[in-house]
Protein backbone atom coordinates (compact mmCIF):
# COMPACT_ATOMS: atom_id res chain seq x y z
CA UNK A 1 0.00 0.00 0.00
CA UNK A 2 1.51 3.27 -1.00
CA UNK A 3 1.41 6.39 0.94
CA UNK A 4 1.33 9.98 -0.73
CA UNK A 5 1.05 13.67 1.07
CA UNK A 6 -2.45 14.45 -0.72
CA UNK A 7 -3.83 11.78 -0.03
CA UNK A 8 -5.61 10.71 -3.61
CA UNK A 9 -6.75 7.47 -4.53
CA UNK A 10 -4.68 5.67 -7.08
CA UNK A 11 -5.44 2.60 -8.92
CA UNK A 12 -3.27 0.50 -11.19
CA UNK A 13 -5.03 -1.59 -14.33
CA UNK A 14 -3.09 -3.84 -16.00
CA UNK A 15 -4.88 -5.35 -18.84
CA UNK A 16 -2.89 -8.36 -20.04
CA UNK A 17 -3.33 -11.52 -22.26
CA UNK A 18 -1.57 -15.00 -21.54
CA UNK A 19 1.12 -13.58 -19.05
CA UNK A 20 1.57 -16.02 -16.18
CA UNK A 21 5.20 -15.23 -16.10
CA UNK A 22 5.74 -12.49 -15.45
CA UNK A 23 1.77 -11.12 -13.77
CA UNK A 24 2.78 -12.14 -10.20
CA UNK A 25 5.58 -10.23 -10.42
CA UNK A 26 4.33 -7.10 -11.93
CA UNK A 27 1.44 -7.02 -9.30
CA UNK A 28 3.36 -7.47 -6.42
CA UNK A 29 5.54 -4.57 -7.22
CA UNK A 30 3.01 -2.33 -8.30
CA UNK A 31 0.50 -2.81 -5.33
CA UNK A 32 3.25 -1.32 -2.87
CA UNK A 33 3.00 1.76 -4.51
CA UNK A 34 -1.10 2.28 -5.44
CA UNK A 35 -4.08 1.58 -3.37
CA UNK A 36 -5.38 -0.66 -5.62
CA UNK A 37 -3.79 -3.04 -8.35
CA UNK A 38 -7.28 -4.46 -11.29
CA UNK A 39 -5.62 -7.36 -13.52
CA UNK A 40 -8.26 -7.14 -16.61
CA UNK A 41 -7.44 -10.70 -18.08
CA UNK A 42 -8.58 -10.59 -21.76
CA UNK A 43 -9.67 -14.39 -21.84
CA UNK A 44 -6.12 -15.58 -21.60
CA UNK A 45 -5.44 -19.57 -22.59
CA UNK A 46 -3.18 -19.73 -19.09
CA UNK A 47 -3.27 -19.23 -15.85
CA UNK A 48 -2.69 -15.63 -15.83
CA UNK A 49 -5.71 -14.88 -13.85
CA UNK A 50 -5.00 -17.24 -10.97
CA UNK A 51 -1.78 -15.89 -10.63
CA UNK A 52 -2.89 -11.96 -10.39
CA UNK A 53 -5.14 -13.04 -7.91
CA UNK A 54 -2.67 -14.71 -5.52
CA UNK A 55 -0.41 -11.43 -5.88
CA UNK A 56 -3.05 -9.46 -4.42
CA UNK A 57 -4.40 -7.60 -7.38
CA UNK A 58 -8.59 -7.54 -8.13
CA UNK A 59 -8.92 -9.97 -11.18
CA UNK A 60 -11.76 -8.85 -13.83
CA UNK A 61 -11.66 -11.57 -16.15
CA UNK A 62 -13.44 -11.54 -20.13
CA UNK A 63 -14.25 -14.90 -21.17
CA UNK A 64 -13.09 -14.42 -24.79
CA UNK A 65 -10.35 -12.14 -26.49
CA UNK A 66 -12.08 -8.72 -26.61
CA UNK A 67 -8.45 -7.14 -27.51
CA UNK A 68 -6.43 -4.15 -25.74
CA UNK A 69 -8.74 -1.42 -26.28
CA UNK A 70 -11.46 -3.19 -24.42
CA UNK A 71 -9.65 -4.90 -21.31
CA UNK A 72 -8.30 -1.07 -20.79
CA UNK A 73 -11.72 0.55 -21.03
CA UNK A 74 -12.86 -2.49 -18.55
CA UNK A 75 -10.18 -1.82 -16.16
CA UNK A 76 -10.73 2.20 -15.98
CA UNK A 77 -14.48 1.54 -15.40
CA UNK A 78 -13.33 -0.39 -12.87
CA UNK A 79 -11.42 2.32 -11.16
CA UNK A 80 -13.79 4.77 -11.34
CA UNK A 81 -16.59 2.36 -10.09
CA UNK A 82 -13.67 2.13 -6.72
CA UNK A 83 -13.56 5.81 -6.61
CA UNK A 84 -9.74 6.31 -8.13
CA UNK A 85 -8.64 10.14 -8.77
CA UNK A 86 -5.75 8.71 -10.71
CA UNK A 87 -4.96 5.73 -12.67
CA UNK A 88 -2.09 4.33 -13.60
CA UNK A 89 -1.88 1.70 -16.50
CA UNK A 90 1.07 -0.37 -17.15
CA UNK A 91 1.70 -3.76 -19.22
CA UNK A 92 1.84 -7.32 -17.65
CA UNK A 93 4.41 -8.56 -19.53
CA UNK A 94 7.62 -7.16 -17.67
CA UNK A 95 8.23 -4.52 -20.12
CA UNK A 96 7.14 -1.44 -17.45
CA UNK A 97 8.96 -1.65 -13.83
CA UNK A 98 6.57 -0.81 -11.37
CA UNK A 99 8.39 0.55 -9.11
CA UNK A 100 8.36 3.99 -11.34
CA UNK A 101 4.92 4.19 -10.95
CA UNK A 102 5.68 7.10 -8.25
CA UNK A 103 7.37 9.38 -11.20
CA UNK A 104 4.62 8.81 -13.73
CA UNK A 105 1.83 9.60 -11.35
CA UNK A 106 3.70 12.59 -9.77
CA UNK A 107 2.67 15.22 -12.31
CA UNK A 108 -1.19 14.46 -11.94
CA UNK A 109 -1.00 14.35 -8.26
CA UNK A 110 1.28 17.72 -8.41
CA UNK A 111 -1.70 18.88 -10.51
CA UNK A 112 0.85 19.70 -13.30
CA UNK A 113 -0.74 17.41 -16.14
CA UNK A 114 -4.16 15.62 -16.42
CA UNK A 115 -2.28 12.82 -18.91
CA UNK A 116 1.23 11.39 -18.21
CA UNK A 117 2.90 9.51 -20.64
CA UNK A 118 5.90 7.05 -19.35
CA UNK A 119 8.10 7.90 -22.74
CA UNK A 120 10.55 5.19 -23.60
CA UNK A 121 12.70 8.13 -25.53
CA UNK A 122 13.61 10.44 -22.85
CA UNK A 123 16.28 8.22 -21.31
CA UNK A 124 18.59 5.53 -22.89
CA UNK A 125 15.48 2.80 -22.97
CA UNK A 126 16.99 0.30 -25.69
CA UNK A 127 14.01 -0.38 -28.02
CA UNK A 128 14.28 -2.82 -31.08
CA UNK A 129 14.51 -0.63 -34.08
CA UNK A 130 11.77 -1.98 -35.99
CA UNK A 131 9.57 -1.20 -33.10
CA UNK A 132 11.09 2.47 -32.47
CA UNK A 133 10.47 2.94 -36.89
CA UNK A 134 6.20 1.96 -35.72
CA UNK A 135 6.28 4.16 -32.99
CA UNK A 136 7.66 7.12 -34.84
CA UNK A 137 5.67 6.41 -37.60
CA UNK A 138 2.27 6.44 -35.30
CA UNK A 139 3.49 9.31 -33.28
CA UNK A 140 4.02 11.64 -36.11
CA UNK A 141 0.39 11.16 -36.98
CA UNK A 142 -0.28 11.88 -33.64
CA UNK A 143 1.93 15.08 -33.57
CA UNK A 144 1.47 16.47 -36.98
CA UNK A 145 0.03 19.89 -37.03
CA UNK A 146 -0.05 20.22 -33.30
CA UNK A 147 2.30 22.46 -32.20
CA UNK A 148 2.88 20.72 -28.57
CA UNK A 149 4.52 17.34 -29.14
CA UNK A 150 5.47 13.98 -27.87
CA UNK A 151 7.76 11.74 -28.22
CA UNK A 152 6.09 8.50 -27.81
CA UNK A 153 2.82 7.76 -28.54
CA UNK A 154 2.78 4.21 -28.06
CA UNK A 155 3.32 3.76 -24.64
CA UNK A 156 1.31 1.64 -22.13
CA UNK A 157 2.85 2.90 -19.25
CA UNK A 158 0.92 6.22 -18.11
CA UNK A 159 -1.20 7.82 -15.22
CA UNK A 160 -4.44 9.60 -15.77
CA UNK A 161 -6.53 11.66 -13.50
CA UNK A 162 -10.34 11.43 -13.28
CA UNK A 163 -10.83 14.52 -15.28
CA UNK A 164 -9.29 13.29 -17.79
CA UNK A 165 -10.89 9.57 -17.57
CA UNK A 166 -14.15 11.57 -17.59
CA UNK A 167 -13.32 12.91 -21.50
CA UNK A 168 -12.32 9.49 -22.82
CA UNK A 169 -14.65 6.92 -24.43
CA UNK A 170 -12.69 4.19 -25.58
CA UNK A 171 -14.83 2.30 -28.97
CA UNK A 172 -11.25 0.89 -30.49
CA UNK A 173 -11.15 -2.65 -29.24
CA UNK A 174 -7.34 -2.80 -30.58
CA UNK A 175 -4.31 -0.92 -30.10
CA UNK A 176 -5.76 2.27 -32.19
CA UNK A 177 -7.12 2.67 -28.62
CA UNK A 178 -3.46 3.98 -27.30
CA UNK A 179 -3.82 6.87 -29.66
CA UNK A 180 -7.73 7.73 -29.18
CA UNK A 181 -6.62 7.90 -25.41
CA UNK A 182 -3.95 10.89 -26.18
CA UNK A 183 -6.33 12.82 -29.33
CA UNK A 184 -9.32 12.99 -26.80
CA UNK A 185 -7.74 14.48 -23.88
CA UNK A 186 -6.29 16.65 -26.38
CA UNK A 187 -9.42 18.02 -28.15
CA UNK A 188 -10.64 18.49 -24.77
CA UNK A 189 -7.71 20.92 -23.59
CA UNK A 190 -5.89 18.98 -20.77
CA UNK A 191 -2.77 19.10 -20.27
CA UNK A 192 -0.56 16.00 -21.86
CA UNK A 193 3.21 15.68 -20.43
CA UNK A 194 5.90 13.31 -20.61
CA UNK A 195 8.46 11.48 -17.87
CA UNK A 196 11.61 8.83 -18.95
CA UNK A 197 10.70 5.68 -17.81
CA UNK A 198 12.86 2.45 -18.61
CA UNK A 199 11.69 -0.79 -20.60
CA UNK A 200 12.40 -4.43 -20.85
CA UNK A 201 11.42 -5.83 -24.13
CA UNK A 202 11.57 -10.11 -23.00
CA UNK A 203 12.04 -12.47 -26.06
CA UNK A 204 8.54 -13.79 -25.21
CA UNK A 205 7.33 -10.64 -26.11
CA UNK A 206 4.09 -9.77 -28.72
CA UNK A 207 3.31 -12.47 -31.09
CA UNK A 208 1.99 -10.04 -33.30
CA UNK A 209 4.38 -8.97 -36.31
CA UNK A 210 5.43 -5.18 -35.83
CA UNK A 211 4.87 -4.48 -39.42
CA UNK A 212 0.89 -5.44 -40.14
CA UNK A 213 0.53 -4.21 -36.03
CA UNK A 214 2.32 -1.11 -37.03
CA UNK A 215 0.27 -0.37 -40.13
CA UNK A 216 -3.11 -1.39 -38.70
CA UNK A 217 -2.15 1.28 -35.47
CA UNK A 218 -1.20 4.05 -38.03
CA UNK A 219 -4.08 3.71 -39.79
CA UNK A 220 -6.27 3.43 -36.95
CA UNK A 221 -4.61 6.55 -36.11
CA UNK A 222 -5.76 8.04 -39.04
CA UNK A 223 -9.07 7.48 -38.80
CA UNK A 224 -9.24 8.08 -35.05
CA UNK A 225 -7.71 11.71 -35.83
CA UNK A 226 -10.67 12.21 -38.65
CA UNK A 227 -13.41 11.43 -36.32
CA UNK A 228 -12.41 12.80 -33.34
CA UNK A 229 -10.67 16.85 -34.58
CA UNK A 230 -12.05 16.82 -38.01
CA UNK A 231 -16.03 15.97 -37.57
CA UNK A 232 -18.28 18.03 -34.97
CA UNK A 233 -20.29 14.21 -34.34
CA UNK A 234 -16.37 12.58 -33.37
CA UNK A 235 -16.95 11.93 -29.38
């Protein structure tokens, strides 16, 4: 249980597919620094579910595959349901370290940004390079004709406070939805900052190739960045 001089309510979702190895471990680290840790199990094949729940973390469970978009709109309704004024999400599969969950909340609970975005490219985070071409890629889409910028628009690893949970409606089920989480808050005027975080990429990592995930993000991205600046009905 973490402790923290204002006193807000912070809750950690993790939405994660087929990660028994590395879950227990992710939990456990995370729930010394939140008050509550919600494991949103997308209908994993393993035993991912059963081992969040003996780590001490609140275990939502879909029974199939809804995809990322979905398990992280589950896990912030969640929150809110519990009351949370800020939530922090991070990935089960080792890539995030917990324990730097304290400098990616900081700026919300400071009251210095509604949105904070655990960058992978403000510190010497080694990233594969055909993953760091995808990210670039999507974050430029994100970026272009904005004139305040990020650097990585792909991250899981970020804190949000209720404000700004209260301006985003999730409707990608996929990854698009990592994007539609930063245009939203945007539109809506909050304040969007980064903080270097470091990352683990395991060899067990996505099974998804970069290249059609990449393309299907960017254009997701696209079409999320249409809807949601370009058309009065986007929401």
């Amino acid at each position: 249980m973490h402790s923290n001089d204002n006193n807000m309510k912070v809750v950690a979702i993790i939405p994660c597919l087929n990660e028994e190895r590395f879950i227990g471990d992710v939990v456990a680290r995370a729930i010394k620094h939140v008050d509550k840790v919600i494991v949103v199990d997308d209908g994993s094949s393993d035993n991912t579910a059963k081992v969040a729940s003996q780590s001490g973390a609140e275990v939502i469970s879909h029974e199939t595959r809804q995809g990322a978009g979905a398990a992280t709109r589950t896990g912030f309704n969640a929150a809110i349901k519990y009351g949370a004024e800020i939530v922090v999400s991070l990935d089960g599969d080792g890539q995030h370290n917990p324990d730097e969950i304290p400098d990616v909340v900081q700026p919300v609970m400071a009251g210095k940004a509604d949105l904070v975005i655990g960058s992978r490219f403000l510190c010497t985070a080694k990233v594969p390079i055909h993953r760091k071409f995808g990210i670039d890629a999507i974050t430029w889409l994100y970026n272009v004709g904005h004139k305040d910028k990020i650097v990585d628009g792909q991250s899981g690893f970020r804190a949000y406070s209720r404000k700004t949970l209260e301006v985003i409606k999730i409707t990608y089920p996929g990854f698009g939805f990592s994007i539609q989480t930063l245009v939203q808050p945007r539109k809506n005027k909050l304040k969007i900052t980064e903080v270097p975080i470091s990352c683990i990429y395991h060899d067990s990592g996505s099974t998804q190739d970069p290249i059609t995930h990449g393309f299907s993000v960017a254009w997701a991205v696209i079409k999320i960045r249409m809807k949601e600046e370009f058309f009065k009905s986007g929401g």
